[in-house]
N, C-alpha and C. Protein backbone atom coordinates (compact mmCIF):
# COMPACT_ATOMS: atom_id res chain seq x y z
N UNK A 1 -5.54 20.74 -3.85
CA UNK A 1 -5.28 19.42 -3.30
C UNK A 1 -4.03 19.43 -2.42
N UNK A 2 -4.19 18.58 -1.78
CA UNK A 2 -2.53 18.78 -0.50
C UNK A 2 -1.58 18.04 -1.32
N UNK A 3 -0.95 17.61 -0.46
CA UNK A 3 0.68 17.14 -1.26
C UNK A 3 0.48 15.48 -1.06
N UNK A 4 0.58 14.89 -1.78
CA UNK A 4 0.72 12.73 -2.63
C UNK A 4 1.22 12.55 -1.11
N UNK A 5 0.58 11.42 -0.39
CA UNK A 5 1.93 11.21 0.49
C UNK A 5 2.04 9.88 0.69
N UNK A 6 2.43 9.23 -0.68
CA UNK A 6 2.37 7.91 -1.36
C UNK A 6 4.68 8.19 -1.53
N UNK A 7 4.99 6.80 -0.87
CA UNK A 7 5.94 6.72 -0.50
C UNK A 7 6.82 5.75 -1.26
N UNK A 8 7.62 5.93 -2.50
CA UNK A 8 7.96 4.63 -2.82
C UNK A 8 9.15 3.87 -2.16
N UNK A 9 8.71 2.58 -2.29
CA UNK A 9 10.10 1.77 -0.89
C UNK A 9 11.20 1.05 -2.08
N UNK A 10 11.74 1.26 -1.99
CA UNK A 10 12.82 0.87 -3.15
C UNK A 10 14.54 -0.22 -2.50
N UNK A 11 13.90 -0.73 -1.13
CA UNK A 11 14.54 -2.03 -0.82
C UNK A 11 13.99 -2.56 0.15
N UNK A 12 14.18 -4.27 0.33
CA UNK A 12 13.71 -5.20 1.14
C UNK A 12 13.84 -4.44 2.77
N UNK A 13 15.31 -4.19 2.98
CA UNK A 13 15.56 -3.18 4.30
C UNK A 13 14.56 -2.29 4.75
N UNK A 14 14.44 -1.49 3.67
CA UNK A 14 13.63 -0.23 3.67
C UNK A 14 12.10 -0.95 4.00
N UNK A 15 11.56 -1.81 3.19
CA UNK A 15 9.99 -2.71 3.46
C UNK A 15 10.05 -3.03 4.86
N UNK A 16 11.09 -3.69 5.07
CA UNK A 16 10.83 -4.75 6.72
C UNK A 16 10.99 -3.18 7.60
N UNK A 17 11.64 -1.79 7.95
CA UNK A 17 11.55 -1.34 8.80
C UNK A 17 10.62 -0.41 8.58
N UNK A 18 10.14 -0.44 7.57
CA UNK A 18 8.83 0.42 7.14
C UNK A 18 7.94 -0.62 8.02
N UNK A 19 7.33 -1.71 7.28
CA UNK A 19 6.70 -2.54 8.27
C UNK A 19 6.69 -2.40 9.92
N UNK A 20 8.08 -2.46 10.40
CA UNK A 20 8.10 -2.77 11.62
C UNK A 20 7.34 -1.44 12.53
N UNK A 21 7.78 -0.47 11.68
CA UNK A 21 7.39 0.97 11.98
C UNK A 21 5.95 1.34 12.53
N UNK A 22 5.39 0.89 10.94
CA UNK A 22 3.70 0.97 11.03
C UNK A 22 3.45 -0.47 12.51
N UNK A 23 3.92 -1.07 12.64
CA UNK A 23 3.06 -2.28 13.74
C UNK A 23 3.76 -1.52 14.90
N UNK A 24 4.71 -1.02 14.97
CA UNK A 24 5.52 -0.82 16.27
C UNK A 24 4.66 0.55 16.99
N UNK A 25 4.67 1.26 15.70
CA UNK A 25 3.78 2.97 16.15
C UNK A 25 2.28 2.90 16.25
N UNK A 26 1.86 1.60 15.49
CA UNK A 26 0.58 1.77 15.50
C UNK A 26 0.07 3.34 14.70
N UNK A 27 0.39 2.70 12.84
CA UNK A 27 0.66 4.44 12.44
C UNK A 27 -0.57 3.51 11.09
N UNK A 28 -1.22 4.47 10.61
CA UNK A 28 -2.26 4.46 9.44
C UNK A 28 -1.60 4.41 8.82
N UNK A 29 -2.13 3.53 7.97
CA UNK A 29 -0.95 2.70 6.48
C UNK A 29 -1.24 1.91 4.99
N UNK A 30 -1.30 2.13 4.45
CA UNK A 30 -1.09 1.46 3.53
C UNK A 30 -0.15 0.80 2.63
N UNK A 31 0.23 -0.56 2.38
CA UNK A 31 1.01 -0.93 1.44
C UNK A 31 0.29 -1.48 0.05
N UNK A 32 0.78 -0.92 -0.44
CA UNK A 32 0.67 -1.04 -2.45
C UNK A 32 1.27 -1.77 -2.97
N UNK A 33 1.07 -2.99 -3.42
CA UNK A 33 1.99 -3.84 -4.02
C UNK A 33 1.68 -3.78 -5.70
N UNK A 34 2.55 -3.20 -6.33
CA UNK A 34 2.19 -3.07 -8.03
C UNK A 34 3.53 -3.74 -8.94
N UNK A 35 3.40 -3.50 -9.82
CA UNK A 35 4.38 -3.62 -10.98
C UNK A 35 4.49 -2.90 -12.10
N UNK A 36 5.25 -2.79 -12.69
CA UNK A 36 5.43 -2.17 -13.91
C UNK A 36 4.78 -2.51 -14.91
N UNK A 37 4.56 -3.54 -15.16
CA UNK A 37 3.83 -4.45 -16.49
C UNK A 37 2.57 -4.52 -16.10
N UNK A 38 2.04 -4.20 -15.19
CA UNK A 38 0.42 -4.38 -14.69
C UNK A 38 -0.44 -3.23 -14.95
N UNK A 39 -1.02 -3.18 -15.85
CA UNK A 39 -2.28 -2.76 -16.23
C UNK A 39 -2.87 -2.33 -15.30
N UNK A 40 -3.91 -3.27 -14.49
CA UNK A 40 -5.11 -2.73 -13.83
C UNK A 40 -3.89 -1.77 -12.52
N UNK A 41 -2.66 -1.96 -12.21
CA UNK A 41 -1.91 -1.24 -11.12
C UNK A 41 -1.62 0.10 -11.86
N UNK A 42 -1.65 0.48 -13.16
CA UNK A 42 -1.37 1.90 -13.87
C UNK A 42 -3.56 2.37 -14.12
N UNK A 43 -3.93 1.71 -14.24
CA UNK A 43 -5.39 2.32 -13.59
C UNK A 43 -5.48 2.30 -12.33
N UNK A 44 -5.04 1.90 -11.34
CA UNK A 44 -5.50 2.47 -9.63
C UNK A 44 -4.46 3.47 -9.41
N UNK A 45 -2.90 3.68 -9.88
CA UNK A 45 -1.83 4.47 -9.32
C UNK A 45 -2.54 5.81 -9.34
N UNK A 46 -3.24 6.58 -10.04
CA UNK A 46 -3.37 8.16 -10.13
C UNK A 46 -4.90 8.36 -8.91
N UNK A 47 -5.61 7.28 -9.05
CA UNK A 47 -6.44 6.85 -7.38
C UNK A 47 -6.29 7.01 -6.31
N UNK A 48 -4.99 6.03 -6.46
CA UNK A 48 -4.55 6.11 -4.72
C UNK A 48 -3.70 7.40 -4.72
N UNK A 49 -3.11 7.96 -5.56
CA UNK A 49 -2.58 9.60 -4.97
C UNK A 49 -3.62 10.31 -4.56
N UNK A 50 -4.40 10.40 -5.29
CA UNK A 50 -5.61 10.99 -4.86
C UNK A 50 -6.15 10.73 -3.57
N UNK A 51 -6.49 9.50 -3.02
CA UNK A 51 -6.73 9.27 -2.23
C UNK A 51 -5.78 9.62 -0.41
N UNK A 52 -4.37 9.02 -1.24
CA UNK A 52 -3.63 9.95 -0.16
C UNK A 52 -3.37 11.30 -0.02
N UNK A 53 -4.01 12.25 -1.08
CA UNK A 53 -4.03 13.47 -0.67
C UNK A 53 -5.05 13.66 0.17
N UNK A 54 -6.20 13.14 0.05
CA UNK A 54 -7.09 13.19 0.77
C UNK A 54 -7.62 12.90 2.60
N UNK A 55 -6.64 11.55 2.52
CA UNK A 55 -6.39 10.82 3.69
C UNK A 55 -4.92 10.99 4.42
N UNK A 56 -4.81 12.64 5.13
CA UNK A 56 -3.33 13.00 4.89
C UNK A 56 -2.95 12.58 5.77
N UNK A 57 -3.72 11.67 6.99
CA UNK A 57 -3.05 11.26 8.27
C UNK A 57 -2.77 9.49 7.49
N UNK A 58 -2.96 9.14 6.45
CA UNK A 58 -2.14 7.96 6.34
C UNK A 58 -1.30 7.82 5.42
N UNK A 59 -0.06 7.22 5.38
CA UNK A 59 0.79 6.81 4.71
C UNK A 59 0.59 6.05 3.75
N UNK A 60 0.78 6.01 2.34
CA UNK A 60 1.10 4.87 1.23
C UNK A 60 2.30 4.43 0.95
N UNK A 61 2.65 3.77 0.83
CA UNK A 61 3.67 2.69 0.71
C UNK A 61 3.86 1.87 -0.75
N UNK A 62 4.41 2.71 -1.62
CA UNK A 62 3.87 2.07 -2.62
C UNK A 62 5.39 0.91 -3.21
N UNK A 63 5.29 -0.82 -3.25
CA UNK A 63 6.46 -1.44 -3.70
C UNK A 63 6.17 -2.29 -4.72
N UNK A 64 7.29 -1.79 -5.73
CA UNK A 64 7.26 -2.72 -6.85
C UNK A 64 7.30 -4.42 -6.70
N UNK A 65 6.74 -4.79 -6.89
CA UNK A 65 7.08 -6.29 -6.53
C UNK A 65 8.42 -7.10 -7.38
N UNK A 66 8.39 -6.24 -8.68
CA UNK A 66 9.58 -7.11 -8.92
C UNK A 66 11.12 -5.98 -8.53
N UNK A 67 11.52 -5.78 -7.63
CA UNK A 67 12.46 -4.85 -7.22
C UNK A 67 13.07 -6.04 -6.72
N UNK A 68 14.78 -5.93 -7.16
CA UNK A 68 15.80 -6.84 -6.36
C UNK A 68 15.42 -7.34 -4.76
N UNK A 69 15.28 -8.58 -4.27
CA UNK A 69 15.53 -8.74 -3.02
C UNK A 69 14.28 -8.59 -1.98
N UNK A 70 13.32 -8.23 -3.22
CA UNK A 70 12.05 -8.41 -1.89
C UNK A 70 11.24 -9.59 -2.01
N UNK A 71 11.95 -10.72 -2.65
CA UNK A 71 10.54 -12.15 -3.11
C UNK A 71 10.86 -12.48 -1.41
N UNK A 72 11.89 -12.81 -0.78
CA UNK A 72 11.30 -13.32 0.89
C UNK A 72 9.85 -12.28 1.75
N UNK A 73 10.12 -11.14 1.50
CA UNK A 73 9.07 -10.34 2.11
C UNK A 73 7.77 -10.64 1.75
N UNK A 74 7.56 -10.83 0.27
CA UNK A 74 6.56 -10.78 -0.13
C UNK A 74 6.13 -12.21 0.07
N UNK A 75 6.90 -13.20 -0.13
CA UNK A 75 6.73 -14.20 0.10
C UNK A 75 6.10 -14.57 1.55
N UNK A 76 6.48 -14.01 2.54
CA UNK A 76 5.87 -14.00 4.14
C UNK A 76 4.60 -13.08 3.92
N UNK A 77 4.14 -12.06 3.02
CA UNK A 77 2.98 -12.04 3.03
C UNK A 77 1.84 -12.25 2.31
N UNK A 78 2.32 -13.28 1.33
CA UNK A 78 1.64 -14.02 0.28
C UNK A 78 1.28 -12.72 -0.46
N UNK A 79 1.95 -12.41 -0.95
CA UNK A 79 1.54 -11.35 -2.17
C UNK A 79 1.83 -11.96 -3.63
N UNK A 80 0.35 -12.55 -4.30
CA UNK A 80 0.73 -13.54 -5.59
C UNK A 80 -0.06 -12.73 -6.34
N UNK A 81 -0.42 -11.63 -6.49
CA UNK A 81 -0.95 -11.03 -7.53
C UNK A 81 -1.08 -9.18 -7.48
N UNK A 82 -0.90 -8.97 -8.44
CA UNK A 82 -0.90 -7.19 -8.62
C UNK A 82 -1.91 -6.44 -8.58
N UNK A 83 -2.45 -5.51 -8.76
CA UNK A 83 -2.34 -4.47 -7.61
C UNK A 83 -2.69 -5.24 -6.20
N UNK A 84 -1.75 -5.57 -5.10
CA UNK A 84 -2.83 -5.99 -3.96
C UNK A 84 -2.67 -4.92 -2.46
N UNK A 85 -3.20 -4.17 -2.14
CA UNK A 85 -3.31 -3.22 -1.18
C UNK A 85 -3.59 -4.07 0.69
N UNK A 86 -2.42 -3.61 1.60
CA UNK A 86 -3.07 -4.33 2.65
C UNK A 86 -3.01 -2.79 3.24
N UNK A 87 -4.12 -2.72 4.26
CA UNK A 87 -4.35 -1.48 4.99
C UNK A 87 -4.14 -1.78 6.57
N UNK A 88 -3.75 -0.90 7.19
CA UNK A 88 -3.29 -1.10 8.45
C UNK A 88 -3.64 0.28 9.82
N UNK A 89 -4.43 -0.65 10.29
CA UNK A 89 -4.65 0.23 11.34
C UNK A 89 -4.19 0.07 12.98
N UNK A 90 -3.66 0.71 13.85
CA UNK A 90 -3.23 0.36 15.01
C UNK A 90 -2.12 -0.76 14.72
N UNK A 91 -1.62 -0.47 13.84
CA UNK A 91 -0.10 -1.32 13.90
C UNK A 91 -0.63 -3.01 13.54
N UNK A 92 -1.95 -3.06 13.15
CA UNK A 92 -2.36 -4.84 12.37
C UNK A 92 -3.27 -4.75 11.10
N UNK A 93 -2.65 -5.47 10.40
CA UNK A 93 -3.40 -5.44 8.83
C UNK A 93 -5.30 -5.76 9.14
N UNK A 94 -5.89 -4.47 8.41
CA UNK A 94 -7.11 -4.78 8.99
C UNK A 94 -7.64 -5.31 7.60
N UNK A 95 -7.34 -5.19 6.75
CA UNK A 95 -8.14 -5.38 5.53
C UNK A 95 -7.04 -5.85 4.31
N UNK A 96 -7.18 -6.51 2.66
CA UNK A 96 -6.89 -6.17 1.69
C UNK A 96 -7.77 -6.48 0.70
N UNK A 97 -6.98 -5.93 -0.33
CA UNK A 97 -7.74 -5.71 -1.31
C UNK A 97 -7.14 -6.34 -2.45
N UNK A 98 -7.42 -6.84 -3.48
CA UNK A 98 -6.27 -7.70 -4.36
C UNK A 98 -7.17 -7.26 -5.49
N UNK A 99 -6.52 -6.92 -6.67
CA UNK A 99 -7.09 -6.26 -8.04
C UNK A 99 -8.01 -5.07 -7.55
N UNK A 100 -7.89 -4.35 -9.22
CA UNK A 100 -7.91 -2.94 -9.36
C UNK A 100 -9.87 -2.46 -8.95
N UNK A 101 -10.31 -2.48 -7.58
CA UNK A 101 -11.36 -2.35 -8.02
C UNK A 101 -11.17 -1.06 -7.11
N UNK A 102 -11.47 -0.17 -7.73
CA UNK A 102 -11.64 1.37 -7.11
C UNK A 102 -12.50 2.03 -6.53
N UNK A 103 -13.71 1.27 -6.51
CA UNK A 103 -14.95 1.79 -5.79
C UNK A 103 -14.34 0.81 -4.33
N UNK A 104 -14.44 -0.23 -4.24
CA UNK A 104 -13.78 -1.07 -3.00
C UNK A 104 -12.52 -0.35 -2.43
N UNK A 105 -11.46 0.22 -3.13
CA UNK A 105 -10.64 0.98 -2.15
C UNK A 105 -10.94 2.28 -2.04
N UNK A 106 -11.91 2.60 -2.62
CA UNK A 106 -12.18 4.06 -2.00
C UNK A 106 -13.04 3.94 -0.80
N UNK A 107 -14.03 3.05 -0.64
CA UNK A 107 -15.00 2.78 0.76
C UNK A 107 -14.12 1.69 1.67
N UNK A 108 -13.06 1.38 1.03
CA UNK A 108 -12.30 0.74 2.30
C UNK A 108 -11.29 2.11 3.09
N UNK A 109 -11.15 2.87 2.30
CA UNK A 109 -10.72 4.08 2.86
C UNK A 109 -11.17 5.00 3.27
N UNK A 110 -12.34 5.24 3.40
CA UNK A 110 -13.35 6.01 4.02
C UNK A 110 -13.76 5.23 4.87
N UNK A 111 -14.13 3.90 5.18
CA UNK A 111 -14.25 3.16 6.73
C UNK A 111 -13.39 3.14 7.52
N UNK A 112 -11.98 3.15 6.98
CA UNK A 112 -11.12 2.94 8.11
C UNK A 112 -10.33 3.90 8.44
N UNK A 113 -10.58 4.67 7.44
CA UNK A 113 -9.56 6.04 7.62
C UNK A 113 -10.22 7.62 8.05
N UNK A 114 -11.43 7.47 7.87
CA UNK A 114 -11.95 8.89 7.71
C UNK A 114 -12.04 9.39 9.11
């Protein structure tokens, strides 16, 4: 298998120029929004590595939601529930996905990524 290339963002700073990055470069993307206390997000985490080994031209992004200082971010992208995945292609959110369903992010990742 190649190397995880699931990225964890560990501040609001770090989210917004990560963001700006993926829309500015127009770069394959994913953001992961999980938590610690979430269940169905500790059944998709060993998935989506997988999946980004697989899909090595895109990025994962993986952010805790409850991490100091990111409720404005999340708040601008309505992120009200755990695991919720937005995928990004050409620098604009083409899709998400909200709860753990793994057959849905695996064929959302093979449509848009393969």
């Amino acid at each position: 298998m190649g190397q995880s290339r699931v990225v964890t963002v560990k501040s609001e700073d770090q989210f917004n120029s990560l963001l700006r990055k993926v829309q500015d470069e127009s770069l394959p993307a994913v953001f992961y929004f999980t938590a610690v206390w979430c269940g169905p997000c500790r059944l998709l985490s060993p998935v989506i590595g997988e999946l980004s080994e697989k899909y090595t031209n895109v990025t994962t992004y993986k952010i805790d939601i409850d991490q100091e200082g990111l409720r404005d971010a999340l708040d601008k992208l309505d992120i009200s529930a755990v695991p919720t995945l937005h995928f990004f292609v050409g620098g604009k959110k083409v899709s998400e996905i909200i709860g753990a369903d793994v057959q849905r992010l695996k064929t959302t990742m093979e449509n848009l990524y393969k």
